[in-house]
N, C-alpha and C. Protein backbone atom coordinates (compact mmCIF):
# COMPACT_ATOMS: atom_id res chain seq x y z
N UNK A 1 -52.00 4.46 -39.78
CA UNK A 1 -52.06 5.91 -39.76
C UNK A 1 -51.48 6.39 -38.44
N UNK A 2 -50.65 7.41 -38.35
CA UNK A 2 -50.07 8.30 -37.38
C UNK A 2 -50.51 9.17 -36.96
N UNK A 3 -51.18 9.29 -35.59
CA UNK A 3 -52.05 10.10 -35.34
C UNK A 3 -51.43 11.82 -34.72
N UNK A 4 -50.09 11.39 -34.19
CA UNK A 4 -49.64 12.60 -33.89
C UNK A 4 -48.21 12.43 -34.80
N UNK A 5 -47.40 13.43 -35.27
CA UNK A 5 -46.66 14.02 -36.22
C UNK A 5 -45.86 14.56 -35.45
N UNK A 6 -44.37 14.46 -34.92
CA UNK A 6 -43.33 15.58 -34.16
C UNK A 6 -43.14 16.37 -35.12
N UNK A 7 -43.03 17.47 -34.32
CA UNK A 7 -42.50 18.75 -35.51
C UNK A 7 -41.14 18.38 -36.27
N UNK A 8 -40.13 17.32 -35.89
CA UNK A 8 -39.24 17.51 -36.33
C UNK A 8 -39.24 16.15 -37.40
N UNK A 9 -40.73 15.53 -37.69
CA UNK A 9 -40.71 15.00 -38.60
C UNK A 9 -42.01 15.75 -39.45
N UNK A 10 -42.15 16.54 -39.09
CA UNK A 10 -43.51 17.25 -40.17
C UNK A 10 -42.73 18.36 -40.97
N UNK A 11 -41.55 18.49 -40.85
CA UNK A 11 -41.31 20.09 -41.70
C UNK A 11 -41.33 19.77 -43.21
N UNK A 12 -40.77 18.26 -43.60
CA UNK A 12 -40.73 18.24 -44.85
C UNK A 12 -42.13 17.46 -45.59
N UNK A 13 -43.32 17.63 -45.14
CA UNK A 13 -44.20 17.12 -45.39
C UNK A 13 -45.38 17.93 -46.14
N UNK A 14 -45.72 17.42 -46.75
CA UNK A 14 -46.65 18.08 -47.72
C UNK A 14 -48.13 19.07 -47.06
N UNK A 15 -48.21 19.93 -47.54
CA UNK A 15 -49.31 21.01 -46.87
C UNK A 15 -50.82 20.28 -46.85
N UNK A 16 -51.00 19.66 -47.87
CA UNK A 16 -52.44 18.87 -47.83
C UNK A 16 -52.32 17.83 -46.73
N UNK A 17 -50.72 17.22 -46.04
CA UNK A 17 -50.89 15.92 -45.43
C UNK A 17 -51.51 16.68 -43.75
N UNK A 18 -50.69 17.74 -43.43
CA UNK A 18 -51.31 18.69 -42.10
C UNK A 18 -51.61 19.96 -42.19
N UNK A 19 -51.31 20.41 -43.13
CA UNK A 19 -52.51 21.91 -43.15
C UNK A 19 -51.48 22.86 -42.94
N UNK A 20 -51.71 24.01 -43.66
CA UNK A 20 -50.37 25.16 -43.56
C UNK A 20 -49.81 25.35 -42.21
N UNK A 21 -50.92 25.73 -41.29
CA UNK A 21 -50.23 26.20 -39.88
C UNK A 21 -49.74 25.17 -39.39
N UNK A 22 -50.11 24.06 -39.69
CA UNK A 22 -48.86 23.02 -38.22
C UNK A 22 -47.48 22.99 -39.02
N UNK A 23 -47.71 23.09 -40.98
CA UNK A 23 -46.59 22.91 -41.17
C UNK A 23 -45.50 23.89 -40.98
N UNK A 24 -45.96 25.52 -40.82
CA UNK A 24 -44.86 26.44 -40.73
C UNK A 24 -44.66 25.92 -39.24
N UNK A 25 -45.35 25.74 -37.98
CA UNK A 25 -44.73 26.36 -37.20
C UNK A 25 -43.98 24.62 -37.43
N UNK A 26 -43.95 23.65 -37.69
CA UNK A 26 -42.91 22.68 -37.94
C UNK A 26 -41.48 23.14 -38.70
N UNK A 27 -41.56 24.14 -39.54
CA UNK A 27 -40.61 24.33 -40.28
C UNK A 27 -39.77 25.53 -39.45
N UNK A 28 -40.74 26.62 -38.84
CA UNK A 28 -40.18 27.48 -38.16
C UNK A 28 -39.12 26.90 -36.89
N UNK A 29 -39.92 25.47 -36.21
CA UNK A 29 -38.84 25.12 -35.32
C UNK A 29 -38.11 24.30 -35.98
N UNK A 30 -37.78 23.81 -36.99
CA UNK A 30 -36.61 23.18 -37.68
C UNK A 30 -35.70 24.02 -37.79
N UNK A 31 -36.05 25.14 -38.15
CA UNK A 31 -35.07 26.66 -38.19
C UNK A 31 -34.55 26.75 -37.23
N UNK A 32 -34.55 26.77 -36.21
CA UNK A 32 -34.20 27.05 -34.65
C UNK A 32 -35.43 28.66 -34.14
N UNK A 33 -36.32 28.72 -34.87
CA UNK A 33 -37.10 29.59 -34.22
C UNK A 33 -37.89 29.30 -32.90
N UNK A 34 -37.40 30.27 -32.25
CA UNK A 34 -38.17 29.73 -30.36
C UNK A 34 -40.03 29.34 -30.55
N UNK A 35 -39.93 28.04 -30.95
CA UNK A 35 -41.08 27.28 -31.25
C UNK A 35 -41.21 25.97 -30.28
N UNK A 36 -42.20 26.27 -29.06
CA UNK A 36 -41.81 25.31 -28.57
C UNK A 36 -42.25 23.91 -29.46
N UNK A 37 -41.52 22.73 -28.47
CA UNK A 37 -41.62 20.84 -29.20
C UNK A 37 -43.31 20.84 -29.24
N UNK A 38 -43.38 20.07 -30.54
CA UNK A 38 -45.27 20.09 -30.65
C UNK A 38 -45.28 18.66 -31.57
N UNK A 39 -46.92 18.85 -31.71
CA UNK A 39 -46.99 17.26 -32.77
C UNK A 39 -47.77 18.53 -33.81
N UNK A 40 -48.18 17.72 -35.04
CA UNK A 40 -49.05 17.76 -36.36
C UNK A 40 -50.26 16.89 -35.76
N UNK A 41 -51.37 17.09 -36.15
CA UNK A 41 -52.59 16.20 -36.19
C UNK A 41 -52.52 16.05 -38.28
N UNK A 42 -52.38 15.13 -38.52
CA UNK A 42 -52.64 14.79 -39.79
C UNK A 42 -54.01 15.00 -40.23
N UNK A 43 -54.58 15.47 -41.70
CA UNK A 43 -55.84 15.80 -41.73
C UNK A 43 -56.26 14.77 -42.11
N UNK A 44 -55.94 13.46 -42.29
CA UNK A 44 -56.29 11.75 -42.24
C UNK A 44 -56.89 11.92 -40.99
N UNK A 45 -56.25 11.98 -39.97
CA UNK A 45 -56.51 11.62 -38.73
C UNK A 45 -57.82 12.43 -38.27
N UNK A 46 -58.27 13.53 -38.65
CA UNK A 46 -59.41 14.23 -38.68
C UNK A 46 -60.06 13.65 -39.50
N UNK A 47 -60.29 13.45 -40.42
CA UNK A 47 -61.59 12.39 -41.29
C UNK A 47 -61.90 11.40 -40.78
N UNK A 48 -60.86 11.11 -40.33
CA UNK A 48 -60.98 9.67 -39.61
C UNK A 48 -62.23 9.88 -38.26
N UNK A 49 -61.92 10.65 -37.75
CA UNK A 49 -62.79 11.14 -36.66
C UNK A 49 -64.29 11.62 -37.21
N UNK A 50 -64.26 12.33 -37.60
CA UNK A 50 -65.19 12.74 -38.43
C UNK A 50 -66.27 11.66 -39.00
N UNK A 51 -65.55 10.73 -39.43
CA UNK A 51 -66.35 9.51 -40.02
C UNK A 51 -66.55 8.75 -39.50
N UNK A 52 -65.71 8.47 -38.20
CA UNK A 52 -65.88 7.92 -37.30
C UNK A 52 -66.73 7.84 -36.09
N UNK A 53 -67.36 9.18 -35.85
CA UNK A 53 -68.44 9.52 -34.80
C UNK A 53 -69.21 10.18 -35.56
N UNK A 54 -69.44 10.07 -37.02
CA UNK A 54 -70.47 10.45 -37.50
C UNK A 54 -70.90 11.93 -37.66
N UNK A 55 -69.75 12.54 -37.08
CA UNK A 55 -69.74 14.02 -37.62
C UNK A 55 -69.70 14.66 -39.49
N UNK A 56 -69.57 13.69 -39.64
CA UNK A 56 -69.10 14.49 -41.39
C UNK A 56 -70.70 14.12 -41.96
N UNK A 57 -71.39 13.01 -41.55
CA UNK A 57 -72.76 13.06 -42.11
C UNK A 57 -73.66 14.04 -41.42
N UNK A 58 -73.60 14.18 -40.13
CA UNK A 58 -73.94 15.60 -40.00
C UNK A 58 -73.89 17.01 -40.27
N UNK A 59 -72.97 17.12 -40.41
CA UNK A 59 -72.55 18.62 -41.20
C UNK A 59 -72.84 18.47 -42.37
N UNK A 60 -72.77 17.73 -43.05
CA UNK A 60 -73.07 17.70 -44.14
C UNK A 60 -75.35 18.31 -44.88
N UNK A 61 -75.46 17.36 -43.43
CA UNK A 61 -76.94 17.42 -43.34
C UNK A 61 -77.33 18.94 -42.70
N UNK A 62 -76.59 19.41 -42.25
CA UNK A 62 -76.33 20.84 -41.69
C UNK A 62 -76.21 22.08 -42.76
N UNK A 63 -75.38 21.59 -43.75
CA UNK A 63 -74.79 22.73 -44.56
C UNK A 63 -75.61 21.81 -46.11
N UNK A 64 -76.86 21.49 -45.99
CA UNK A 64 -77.62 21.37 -47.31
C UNK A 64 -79.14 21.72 -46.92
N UNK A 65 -79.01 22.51 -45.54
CA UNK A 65 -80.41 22.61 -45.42
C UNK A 65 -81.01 24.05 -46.24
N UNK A 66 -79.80 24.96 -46.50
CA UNK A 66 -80.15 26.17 -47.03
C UNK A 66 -79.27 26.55 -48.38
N UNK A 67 -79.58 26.80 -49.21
CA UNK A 67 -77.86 27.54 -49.61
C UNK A 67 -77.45 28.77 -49.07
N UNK A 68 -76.13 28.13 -48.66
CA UNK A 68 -75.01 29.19 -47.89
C UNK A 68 -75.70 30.71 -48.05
N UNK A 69 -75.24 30.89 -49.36
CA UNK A 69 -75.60 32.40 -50.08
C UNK A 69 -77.01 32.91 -49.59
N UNK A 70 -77.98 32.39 -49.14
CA UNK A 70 -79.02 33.07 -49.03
C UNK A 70 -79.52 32.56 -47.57
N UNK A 71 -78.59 32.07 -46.73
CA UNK A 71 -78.75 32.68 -45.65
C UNK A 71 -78.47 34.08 -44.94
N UNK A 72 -79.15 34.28 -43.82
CA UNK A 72 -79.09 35.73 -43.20
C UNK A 72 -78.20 35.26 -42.09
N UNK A 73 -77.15 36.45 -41.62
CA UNK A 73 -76.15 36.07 -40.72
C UNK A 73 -76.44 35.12 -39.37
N UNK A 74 -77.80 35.31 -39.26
CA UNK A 74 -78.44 34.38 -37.97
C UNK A 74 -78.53 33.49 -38.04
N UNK A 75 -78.81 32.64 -39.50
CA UNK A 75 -79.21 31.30 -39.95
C UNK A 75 -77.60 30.62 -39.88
N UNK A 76 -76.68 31.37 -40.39
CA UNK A 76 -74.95 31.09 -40.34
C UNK A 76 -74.75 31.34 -38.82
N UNK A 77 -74.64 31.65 -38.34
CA UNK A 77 -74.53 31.60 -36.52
C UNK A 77 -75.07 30.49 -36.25
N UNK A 78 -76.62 30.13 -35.96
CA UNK A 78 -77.29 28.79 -35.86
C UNK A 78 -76.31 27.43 -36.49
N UNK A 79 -76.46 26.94 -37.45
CA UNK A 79 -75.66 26.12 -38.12
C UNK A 79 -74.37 26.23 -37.72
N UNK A 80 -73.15 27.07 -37.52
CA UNK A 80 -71.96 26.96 -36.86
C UNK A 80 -72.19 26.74 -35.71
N UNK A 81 -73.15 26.86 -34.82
CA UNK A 81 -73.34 26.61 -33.51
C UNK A 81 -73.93 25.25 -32.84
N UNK A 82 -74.59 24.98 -33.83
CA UNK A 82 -75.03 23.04 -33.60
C UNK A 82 -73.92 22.05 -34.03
N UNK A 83 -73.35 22.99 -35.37
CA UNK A 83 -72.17 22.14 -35.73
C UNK A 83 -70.62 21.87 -34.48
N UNK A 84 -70.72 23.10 -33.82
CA UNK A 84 -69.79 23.08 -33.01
C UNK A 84 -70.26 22.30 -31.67
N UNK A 85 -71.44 22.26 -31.38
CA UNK A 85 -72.05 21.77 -30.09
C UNK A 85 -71.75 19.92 -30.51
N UNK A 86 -72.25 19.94 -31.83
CA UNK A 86 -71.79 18.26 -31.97
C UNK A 86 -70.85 17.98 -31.69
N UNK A 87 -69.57 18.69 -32.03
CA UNK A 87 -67.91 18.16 -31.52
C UNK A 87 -67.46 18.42 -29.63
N UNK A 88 -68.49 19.47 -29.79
CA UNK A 88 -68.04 19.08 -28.16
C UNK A 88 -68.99 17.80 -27.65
């Protein structure tokens, strides 16, 4: 697996392999649009992580404690906020 992607090999690559935004601005600098040189993070390469430090069984355990729908905007703040404290 390839963990970083040059833009000037991501333009012709499929939207599920890196996700809409890395692929336009890949395609935008294939164009010659003033885009500066960048990589893709592949969304392999994020699962990978994810599964790898044990983040995806957490969130997971995170986002089944309530259903979504009948939380109150505080309970959705809380939960995005432990979830984000785990990745840092």
């Amino acid at each position: 697996m390839h963990l970083l992607i040059p833009f000037s090999r991501a333009a012709q690559a499929a939207p599920e392999l890196l996700g809409s935004k890395a692929l336009m601005l890949a395609r935008l600098h294939q164009a010659g649009v003033n885009v500066p040189d960048g990589y893709c993070l592949p969304v392999s390469a994020y699962h990978a992580f994810l599964a790898g430090t044990g983040l995806a069984a957490f969130i997971d355990m995170e986002l089944q404690r309530k259903d979504f729908v009948q939380m109150r905007w505080e309970e959705v703040w809380d939960v995005s906020l432990r979830i984000r404290n785990h990745f840092v």
